[in-house]
C-alpha atoms as a PDB file:
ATOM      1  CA  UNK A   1       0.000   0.000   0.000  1.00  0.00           C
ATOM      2  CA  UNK A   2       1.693   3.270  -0.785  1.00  0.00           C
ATOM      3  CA  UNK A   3       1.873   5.838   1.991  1.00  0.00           C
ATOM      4  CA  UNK A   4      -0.309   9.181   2.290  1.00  0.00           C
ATOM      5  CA  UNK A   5       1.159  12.147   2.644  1.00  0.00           C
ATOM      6  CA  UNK A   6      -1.062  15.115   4.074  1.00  0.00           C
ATOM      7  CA  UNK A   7      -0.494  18.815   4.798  1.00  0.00           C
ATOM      8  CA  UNK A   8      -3.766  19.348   6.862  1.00  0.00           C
ATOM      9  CA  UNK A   9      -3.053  19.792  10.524  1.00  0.00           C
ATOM     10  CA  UNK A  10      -1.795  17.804  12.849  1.00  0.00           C
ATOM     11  CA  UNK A  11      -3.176  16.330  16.120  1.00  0.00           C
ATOM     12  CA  UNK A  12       0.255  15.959  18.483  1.00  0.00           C
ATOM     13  CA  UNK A  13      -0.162  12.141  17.771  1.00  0.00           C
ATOM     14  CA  UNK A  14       0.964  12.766  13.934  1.00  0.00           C
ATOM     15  CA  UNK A  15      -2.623  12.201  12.914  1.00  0.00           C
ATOM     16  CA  UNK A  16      -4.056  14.213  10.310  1.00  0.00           C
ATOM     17  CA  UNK A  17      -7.320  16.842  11.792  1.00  0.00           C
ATOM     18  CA  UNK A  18     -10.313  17.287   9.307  1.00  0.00           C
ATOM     19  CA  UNK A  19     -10.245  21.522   9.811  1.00  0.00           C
ATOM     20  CA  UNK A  20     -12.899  23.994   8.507  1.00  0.00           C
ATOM     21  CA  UNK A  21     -10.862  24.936   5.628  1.00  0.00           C
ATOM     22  CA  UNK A  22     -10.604  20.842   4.354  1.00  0.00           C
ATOM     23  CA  UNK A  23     -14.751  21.209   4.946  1.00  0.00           C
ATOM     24  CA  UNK A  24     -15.429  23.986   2.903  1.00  0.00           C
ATOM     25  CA  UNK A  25     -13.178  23.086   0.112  1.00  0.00           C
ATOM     26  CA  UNK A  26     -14.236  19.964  -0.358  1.00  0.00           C
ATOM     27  CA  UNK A  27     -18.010  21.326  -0.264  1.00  0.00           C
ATOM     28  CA  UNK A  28     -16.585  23.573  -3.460  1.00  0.00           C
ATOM     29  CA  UNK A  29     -14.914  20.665  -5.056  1.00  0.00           C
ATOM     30  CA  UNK A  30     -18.133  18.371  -4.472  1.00  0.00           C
ATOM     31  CA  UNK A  31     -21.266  19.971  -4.198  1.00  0.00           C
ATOM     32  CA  UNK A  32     -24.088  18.077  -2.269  1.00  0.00           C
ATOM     33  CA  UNK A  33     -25.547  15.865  -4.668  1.00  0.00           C
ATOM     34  CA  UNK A  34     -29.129  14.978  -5.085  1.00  0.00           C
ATOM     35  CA  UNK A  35     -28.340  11.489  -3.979  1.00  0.00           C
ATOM     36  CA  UNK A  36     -29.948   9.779  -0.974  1.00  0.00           C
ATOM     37  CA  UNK A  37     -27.751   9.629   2.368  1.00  0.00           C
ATOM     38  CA  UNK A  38     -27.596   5.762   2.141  1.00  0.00           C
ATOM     39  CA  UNK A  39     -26.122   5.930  -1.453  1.00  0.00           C
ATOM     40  CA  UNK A  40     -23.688   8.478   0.130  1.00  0.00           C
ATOM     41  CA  UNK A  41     -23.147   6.458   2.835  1.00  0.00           C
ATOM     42  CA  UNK A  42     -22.882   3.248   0.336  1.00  0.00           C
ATOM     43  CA  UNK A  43     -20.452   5.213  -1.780  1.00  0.00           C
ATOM     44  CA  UNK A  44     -18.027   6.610   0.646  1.00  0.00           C
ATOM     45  CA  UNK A  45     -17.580   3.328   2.609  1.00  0.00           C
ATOM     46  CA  UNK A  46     -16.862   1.678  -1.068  1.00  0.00           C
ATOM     47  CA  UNK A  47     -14.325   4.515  -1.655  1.00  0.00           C
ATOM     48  CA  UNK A  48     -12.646   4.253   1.805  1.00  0.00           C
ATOM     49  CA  UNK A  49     -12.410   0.589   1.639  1.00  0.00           C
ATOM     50  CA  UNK A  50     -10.776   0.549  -1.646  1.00  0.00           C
ATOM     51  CA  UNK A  51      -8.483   3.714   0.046  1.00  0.00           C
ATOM     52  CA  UNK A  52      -7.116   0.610   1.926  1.00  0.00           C
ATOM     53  CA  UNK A  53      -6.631  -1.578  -0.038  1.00  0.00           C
ATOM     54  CA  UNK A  54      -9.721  -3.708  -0.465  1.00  0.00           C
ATOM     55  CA  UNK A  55     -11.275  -3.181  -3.625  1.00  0.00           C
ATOM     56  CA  UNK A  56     -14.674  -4.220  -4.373  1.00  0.00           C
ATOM     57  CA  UNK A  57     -17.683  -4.095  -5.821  1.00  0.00           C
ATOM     58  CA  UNK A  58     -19.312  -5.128  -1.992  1.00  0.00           C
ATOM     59  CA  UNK A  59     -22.623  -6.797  -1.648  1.00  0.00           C
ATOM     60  CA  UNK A  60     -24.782  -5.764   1.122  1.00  0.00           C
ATOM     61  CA  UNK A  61     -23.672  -9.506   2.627  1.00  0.00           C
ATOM     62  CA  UNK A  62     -19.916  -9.175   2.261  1.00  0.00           C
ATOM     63  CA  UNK A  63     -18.153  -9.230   5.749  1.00  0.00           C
ATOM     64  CA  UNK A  64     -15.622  -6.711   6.839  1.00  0.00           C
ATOM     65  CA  UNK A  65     -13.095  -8.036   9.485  1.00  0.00           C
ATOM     66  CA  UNK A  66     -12.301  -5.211  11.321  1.00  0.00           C
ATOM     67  CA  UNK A  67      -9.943  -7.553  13.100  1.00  0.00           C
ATOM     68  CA  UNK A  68      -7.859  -8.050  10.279  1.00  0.00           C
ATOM     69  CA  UNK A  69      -7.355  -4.499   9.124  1.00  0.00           C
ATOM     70  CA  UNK A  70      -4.336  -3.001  10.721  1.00  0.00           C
ATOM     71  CA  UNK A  71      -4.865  -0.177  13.116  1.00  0.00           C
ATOM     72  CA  UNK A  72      -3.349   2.770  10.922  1.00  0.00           C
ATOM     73  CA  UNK A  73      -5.583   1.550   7.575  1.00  0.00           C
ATOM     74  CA  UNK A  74      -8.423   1.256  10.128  1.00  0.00           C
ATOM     75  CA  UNK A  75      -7.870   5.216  11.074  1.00  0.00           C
ATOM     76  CA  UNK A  76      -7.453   6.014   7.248  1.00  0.00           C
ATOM     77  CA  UNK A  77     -10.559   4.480   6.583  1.00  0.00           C
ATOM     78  CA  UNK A  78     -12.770   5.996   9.118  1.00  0.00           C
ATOM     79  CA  UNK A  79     -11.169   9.212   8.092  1.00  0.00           C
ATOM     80  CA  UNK A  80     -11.909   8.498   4.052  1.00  0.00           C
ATOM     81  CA  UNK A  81     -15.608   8.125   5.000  1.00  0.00           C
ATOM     82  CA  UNK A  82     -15.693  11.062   7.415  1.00  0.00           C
ATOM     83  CA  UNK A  83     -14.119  13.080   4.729  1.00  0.00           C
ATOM     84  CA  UNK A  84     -15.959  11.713   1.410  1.00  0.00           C
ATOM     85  CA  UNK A  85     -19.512  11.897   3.498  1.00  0.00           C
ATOM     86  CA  UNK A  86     -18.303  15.747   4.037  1.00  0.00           C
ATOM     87  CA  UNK A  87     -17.859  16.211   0.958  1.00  0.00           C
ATOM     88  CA  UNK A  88     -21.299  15.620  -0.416  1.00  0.00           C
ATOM     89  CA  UNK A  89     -22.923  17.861   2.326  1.00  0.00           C
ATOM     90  CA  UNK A  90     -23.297  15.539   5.395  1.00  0.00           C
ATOM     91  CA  UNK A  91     -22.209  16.050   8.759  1.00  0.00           C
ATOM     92  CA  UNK A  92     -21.120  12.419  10.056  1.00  0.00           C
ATOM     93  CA  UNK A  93     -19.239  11.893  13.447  1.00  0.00           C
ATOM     94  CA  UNK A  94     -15.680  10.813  13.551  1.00  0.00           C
ATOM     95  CA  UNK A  95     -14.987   7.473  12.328  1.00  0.00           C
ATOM     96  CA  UNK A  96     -11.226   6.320  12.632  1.00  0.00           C
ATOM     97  CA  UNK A  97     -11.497   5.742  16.501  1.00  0.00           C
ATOM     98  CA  UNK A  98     -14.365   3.486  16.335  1.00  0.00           C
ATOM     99  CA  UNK A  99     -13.006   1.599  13.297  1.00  0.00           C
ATOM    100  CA  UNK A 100      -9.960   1.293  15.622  1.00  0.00           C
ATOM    101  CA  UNK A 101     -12.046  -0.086  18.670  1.00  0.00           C
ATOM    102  CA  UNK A 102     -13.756  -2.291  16.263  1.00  0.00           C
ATOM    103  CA  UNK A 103     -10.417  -3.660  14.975  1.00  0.00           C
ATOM    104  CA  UNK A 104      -9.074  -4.534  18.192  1.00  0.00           C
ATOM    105  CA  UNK A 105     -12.207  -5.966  19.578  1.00  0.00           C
ATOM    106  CA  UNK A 106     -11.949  -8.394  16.229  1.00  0.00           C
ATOM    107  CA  UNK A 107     -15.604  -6.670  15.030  1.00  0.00           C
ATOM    108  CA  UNK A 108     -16.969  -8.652  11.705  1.00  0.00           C
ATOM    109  CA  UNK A 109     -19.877  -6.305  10.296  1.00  0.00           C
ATOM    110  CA  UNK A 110     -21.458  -6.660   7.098  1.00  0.00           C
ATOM    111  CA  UNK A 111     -20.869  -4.010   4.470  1.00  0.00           C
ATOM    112  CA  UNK A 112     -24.763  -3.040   4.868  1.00  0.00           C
ATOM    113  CA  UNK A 113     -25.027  -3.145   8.101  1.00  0.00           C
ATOM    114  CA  UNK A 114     -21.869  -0.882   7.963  1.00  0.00           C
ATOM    115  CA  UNK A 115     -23.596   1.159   5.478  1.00  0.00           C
ATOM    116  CA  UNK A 116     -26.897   1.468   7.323  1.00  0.00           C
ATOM    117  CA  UNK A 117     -25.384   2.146  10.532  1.00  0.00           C
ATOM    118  CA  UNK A 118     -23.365   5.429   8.939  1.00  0.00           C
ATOM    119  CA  UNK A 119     -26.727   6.499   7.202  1.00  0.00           C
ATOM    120  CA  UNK A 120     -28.101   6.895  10.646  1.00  0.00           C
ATOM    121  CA  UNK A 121     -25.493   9.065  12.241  1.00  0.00           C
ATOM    122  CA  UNK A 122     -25.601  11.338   8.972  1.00  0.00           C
ATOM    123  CA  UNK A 123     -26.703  14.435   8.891  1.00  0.00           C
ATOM    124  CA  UNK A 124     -27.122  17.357   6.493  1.00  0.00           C
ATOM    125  CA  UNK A 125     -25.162  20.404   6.751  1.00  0.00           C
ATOM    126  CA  UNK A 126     -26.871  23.071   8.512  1.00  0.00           C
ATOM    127  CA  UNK A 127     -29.229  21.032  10.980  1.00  0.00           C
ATOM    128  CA  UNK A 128     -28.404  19.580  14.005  1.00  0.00           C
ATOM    129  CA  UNK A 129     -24.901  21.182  14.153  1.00  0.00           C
END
């Protein structure tokens, strides 16, 4: 897997922070799309996942062994989704230390309960924040 480099800021534990000005460029770059929050949802776990190294397509049936994902691809994933689910004008809570509790409890989820489970914790920019 080839490394990431990133230039947003950092955390004190070398981990890269999702900041205001990585929001509101990315809702330039992307606009919010007319698609439904569980499409979102569907596409930016896809995206993440193949971030990491597992490439799909995913059925809603496929198992994800959080167990078997290292801990640093498990952070870059969470962060993918948070980021990609940003993007398209959705407000979802951070991801990467979950997907890290997950992966050292050994957590197998399916990719749609994975999906569904993000699609609930969504929300649209401007409500709820």
């Amino acid at each position: 897997m080839a490394s990431k480099k990133s230039s947003s800021k950092s955390n004190g534990g070398n981990q890269p922070v999702h900041t205001e000005a990585t929001a509101t460029l990315l809702a330039f770059s992307n606009p919010p799309t007319s698609a439904t929050p569980g499409q979102i949802a569907r596409d930016c776990v896809t995206s993440g996942l193949n971030a990491i190294g597992i490439h799909g397509p995913f059925s809603d049936s496929d198992k994800i062994d959080f167990g078997a994902i290292d801990r640093q691809s498990c952070i870059d994933f969470g962060d993918s989704v948070v980021i990609c689910i940003d993007g398209k004008g959705f407000i979802v809570p951070s991801l990467s230390g979950t997907f890290v509790i997950l992966h050292e409890k050994g957590t197998v989820i399916t990719f749609g309960n994975l999906v569904a489970a993000i699609t609930k914790m969504m929300t649209p920019k401007g409500e709820g924040a």
